[in-house]
PDB file of N, CA and C in Angstrom:
ATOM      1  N   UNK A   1      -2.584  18.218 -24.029  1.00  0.00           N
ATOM      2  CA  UNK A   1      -2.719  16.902 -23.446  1.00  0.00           C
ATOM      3  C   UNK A   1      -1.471  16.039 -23.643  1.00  0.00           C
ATOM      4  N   UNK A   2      -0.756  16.580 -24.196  1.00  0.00           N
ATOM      5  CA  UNK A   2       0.691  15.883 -24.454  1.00  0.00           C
ATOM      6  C   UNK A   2       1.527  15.372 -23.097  1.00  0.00           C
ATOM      7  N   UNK A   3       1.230  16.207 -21.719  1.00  0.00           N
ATOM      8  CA  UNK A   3       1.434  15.712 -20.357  1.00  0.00           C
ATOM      9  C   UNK A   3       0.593  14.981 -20.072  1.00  0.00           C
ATOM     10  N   UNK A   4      -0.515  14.612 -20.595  1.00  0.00           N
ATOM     11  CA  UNK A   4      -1.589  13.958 -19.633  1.00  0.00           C
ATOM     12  C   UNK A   4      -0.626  12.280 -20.399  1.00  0.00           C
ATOM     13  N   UNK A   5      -0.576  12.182 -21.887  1.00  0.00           N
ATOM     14  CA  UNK A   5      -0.162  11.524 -22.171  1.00  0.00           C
ATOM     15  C   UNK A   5       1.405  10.506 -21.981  1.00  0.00           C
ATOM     16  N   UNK A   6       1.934  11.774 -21.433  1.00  0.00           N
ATOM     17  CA  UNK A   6       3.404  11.340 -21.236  1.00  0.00           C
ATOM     18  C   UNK A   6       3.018  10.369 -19.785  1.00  0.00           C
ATOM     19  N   UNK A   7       2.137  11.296 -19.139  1.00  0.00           N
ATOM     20  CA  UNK A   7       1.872  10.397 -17.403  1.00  0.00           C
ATOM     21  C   UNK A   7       1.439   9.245 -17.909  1.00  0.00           C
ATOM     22  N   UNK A   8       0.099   8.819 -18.767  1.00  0.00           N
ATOM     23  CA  UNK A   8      -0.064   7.610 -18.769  1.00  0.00           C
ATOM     24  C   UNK A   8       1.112   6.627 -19.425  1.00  0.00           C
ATOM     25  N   UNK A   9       1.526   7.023 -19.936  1.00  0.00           N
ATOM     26  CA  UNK A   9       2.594   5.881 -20.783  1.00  0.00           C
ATOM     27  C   UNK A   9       4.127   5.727 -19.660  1.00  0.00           C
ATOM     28  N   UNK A  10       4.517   6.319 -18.898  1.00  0.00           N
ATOM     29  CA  UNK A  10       4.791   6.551 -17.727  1.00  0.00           C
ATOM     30  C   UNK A  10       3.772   5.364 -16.609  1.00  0.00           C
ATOM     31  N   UNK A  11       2.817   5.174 -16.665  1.00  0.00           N
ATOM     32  CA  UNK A  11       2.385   4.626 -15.687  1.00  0.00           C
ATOM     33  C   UNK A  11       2.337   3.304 -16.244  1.00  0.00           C
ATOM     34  N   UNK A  12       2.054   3.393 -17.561  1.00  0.00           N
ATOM     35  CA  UNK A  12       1.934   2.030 -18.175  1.00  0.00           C
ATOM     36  C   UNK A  12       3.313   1.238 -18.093  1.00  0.00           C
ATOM     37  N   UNK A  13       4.377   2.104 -18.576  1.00  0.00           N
ATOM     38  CA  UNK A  13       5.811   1.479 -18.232  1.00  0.00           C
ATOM     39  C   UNK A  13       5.848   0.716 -16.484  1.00  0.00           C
ATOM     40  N   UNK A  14       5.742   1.768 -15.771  1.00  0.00           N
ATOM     41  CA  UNK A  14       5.641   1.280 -14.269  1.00  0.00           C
ATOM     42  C   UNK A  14       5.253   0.148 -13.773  1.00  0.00           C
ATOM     43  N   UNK A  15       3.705  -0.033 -15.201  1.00  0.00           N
ATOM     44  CA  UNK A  15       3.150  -1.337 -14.231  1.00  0.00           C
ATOM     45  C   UNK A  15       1.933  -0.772 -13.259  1.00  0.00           C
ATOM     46  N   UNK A  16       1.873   0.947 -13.346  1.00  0.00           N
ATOM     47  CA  UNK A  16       0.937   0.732 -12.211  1.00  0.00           C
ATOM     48  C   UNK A  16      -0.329   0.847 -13.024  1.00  0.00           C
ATOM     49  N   UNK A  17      -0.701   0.965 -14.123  1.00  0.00           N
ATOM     50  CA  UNK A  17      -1.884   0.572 -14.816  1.00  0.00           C
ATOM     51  C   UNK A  17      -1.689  -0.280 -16.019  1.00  0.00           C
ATOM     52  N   UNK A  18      -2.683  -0.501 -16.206  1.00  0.00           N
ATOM     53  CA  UNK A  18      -2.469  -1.953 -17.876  1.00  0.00           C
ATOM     54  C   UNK A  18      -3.570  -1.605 -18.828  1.00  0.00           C
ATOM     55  N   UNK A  19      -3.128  -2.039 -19.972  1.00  0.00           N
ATOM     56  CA  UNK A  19      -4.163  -2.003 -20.764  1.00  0.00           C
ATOM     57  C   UNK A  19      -5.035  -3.353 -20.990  1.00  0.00           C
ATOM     58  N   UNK A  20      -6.510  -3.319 -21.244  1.00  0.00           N
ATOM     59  CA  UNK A  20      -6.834  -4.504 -21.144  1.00  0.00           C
ATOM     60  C   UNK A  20      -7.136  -4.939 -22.467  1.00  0.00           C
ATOM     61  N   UNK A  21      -6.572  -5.921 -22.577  1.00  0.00           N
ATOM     62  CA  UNK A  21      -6.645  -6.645 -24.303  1.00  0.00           C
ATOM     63  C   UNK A  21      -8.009  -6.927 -24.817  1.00  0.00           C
ATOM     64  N   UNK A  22      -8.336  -6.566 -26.448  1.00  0.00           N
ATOM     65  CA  UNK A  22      -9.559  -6.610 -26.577  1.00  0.00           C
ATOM     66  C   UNK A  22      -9.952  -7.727 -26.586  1.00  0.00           C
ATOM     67  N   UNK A  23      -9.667  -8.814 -26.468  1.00  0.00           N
ATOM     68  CA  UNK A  23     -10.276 -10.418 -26.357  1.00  0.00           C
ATOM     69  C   UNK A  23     -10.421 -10.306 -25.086  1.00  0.00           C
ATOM     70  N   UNK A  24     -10.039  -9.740 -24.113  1.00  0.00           N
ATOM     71  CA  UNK A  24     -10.836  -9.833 -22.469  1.00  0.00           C
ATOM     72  C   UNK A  24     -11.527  -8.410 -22.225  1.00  0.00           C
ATOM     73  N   UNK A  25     -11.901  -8.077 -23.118  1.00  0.00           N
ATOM     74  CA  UNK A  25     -12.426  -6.719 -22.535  1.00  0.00           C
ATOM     75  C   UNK A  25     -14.155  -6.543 -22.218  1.00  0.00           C
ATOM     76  N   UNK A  26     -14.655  -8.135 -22.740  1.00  0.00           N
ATOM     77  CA  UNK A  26     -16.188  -7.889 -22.549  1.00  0.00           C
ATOM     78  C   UNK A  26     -16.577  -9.355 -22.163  1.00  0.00           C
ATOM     79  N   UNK A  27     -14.711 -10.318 -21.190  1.00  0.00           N
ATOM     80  CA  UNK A  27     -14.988 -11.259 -20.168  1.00  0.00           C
ATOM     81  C   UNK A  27     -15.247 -11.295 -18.955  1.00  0.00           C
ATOM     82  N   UNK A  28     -16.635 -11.671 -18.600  1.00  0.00           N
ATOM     83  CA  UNK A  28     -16.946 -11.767 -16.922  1.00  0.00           C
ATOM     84  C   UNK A  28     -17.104 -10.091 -16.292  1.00  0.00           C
ATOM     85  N   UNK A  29     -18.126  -9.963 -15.576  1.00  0.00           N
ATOM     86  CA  UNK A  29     -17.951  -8.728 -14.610  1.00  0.00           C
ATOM     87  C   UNK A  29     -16.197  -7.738 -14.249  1.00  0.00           C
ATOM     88  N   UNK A  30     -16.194  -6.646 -14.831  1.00  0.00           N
ATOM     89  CA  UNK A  30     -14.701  -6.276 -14.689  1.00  0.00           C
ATOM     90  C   UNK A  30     -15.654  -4.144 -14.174  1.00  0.00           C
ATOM     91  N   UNK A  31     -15.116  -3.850 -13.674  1.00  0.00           N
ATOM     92  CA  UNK A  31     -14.943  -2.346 -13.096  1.00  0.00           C
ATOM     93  C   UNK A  31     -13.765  -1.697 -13.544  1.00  0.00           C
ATOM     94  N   UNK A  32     -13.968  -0.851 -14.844  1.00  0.00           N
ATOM     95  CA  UNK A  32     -12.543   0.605 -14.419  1.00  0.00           C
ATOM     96  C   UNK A  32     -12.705   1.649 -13.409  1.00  0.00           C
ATOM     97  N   UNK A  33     -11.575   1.766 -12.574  1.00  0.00           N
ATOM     98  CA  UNK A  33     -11.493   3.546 -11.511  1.00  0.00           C
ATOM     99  C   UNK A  33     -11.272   4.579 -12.532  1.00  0.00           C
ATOM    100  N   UNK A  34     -12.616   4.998 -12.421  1.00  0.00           N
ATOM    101  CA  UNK A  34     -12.127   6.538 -13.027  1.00  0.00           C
ATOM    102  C   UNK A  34     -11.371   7.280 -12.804  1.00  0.00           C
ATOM    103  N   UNK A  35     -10.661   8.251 -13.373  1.00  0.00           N
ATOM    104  CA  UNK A  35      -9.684   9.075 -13.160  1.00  0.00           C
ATOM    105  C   UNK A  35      -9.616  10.580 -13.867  1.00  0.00           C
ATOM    106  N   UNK A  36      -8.943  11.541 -13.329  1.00  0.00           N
ATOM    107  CA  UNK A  36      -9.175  12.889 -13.800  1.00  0.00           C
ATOM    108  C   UNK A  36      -7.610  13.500 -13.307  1.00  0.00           C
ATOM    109  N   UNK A  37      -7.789  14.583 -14.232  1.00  0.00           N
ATOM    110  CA  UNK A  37      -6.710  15.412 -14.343  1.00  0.00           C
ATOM    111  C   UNK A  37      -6.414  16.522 -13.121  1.00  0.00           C
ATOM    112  N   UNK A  38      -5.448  16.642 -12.137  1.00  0.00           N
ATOM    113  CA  UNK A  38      -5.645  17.546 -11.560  1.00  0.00           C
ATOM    114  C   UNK A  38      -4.228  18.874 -12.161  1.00  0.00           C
ATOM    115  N   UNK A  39      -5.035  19.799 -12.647  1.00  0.00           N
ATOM    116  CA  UNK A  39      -3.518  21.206 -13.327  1.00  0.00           C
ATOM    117  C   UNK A  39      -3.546  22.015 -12.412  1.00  0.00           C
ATOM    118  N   UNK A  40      -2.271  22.240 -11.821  1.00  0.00           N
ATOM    119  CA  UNK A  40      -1.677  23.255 -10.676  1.00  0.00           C
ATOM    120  C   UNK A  40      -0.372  24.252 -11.935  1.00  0.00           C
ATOM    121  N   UNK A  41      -1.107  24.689 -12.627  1.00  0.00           N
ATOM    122  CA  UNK A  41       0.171  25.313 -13.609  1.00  0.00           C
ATOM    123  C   UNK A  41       1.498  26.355 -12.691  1.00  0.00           C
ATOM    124  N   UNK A  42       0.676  26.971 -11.367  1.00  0.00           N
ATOM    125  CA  UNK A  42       1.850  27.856 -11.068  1.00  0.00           C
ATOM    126  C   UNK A  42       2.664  27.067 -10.519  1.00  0.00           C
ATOM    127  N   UNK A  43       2.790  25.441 -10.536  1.00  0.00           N
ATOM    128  CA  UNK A  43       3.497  25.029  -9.179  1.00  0.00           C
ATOM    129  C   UNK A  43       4.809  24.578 -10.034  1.00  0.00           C
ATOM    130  N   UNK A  44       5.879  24.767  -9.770  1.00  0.00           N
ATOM    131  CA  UNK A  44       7.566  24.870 -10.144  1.00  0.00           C
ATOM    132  C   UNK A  44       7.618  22.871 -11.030  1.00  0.00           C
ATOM    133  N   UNK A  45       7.399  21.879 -10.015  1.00  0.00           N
ATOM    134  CA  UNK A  45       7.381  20.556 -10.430  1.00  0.00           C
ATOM    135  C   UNK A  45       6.495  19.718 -11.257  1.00  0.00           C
ATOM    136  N   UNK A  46       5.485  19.240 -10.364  1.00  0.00           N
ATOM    137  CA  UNK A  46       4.448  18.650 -11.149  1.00  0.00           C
ATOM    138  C   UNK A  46       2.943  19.777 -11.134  1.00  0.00           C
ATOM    139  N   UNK A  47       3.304  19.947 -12.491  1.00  0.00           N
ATOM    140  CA  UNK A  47       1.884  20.945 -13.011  1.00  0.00           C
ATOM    141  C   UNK A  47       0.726  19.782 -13.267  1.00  0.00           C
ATOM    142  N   UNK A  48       0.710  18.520 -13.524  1.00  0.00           N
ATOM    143  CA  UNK A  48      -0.423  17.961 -13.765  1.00  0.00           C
ATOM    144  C   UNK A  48      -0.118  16.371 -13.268  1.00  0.00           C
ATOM    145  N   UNK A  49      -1.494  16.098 -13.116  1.00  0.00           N
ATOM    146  CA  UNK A  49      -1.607  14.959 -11.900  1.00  0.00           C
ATOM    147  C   UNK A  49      -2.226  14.059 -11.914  1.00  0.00           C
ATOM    148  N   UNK A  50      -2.402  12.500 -12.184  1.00  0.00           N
ATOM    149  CA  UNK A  50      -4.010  11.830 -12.117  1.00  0.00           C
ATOM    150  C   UNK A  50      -3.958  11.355 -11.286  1.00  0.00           C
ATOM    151  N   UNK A  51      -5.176  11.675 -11.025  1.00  0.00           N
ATOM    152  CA  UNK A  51      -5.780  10.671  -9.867  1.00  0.00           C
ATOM    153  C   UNK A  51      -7.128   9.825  -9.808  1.00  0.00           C
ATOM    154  N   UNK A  52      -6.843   8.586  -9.753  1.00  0.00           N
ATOM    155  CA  UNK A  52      -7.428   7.508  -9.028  1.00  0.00           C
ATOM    156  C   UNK A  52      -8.792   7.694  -8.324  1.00  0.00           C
ATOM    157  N   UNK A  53      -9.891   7.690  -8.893  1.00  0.00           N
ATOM    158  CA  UNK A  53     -11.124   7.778  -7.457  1.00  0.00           C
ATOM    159  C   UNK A  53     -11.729   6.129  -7.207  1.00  0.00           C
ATOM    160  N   UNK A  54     -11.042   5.550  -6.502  1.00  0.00           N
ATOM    161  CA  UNK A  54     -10.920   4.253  -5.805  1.00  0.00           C
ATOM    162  C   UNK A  54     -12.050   4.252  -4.722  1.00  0.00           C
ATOM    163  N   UNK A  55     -12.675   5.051  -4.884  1.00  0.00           N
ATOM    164  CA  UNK A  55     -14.131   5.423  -3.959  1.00  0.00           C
ATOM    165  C   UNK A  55     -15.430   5.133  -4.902  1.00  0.00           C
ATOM    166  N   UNK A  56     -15.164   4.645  -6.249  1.00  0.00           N
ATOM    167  CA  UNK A  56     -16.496   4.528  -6.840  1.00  0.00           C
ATOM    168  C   UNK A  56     -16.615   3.630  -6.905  1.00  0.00           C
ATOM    169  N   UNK A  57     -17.716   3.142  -7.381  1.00  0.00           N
ATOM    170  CA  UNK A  57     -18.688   2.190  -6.828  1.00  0.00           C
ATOM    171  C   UNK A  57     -19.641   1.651  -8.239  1.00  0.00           C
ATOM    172  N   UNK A  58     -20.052   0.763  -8.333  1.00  0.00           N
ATOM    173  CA  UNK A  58     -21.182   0.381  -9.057  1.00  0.00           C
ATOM    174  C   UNK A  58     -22.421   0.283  -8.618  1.00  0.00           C
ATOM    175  N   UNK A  59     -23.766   0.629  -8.572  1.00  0.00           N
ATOM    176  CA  UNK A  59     -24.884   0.631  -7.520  1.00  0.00           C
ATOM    177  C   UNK A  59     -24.710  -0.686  -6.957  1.00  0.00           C
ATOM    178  N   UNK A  60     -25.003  -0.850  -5.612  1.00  0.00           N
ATOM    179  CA  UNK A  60     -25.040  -1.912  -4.729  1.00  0.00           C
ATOM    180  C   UNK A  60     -23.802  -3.345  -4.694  1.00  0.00           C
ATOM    181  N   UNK A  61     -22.808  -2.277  -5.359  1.00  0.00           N
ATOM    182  CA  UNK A  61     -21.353  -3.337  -5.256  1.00  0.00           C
ATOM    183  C   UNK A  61     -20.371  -2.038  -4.140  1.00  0.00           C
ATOM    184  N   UNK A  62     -19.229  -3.138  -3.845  1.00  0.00           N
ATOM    185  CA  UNK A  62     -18.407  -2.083  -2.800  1.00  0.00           C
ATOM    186  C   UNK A  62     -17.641  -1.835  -3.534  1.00  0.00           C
ATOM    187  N   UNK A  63     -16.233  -0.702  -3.458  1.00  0.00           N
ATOM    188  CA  UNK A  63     -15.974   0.399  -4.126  1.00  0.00           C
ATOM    189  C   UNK A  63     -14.483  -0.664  -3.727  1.00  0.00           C
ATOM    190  N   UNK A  64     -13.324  -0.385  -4.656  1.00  0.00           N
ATOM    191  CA  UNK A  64     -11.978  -0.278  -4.146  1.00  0.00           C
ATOM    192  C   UNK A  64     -11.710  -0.295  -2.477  1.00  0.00           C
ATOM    193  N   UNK A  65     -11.818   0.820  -2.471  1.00  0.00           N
ATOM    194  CA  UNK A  65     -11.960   1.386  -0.939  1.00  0.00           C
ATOM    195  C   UNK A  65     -12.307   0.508  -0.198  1.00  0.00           C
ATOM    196  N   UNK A  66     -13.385   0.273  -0.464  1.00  0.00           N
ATOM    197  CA  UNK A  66     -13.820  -0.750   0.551  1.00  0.00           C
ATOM    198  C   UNK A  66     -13.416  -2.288   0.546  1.00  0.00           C
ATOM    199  N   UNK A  67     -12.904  -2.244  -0.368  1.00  0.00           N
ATOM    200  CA  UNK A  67     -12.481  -4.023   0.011  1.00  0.00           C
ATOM    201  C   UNK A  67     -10.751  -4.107   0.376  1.00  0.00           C
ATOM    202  N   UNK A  68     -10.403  -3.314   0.369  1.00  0.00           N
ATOM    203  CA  UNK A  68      -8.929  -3.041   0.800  1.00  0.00           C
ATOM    204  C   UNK A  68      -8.307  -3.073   2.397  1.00  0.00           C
ATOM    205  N   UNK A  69      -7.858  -3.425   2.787  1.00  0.00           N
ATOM    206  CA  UNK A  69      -7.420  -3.247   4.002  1.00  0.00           C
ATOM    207  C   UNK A  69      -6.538  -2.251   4.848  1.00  0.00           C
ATOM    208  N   UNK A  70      -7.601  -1.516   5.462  1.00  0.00           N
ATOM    209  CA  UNK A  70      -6.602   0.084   5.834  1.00  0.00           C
ATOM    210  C   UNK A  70      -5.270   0.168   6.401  1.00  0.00           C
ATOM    211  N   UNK A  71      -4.813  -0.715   7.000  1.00  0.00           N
ATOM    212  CA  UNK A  71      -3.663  -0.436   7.505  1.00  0.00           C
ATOM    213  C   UNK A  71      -3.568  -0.010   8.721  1.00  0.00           C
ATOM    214  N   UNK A  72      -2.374   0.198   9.560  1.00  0.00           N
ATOM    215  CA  UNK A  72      -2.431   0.587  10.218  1.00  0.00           C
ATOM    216  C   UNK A  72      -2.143   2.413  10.580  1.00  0.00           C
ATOM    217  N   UNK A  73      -2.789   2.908  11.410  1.00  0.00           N
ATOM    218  CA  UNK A  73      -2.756   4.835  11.309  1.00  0.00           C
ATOM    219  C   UNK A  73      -1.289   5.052  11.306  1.00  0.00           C
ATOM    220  N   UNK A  74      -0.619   5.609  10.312  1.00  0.00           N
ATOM    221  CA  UNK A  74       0.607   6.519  10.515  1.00  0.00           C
ATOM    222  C   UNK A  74       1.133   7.585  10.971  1.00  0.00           C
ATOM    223  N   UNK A  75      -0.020   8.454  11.124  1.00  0.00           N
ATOM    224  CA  UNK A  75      -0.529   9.854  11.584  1.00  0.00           C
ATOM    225  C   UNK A  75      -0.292   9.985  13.580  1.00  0.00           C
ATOM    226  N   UNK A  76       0.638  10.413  14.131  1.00  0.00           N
ATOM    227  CA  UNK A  76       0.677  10.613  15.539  1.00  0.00           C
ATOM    228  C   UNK A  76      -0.182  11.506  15.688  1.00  0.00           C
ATOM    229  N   UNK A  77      -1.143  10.812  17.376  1.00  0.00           N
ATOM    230  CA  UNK A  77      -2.342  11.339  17.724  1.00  0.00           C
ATOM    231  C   UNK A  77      -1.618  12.026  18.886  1.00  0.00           C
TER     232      UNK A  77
END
């Protein structure tokens, strides 16, 4: 787990995740995105991966996903 670790502290530098301080950690309604490991060991670059499931949900609240604004299609039809 020494890669799983290097990615988060890596992401934490980035900015693209935070840690949340324990004096706000049990202020007001808050949601974490779960996340999981994806290991591709034969692949030459990145053997391990997290990812984001921005699709979950709390029962009868909307998900990431859904409150985001899609954008426009990049994909030629």
């Amino acid at each position: 787990m020494n890669a799983y670790n290097e990615i988060i502290m890596q992401q934490l530098t980035a900015g693209i995740i935070e840690l949340v301080p324990d004096d706000e950690q049990h202020i007001g309604p808050h949601y974490y995105i779960p996340h999981r490991v994806i290991e591709k060991l034969d692949l030459l670059t990145t053997k391990l991966r997290i990812v984001l499931d921005a699709s979950s949900h709390m029962r009868n609240e909307q998900s990431l996903n859904d409150c985001i604004h899609p954008g426009p299609s990049i994909l030629k039809s």
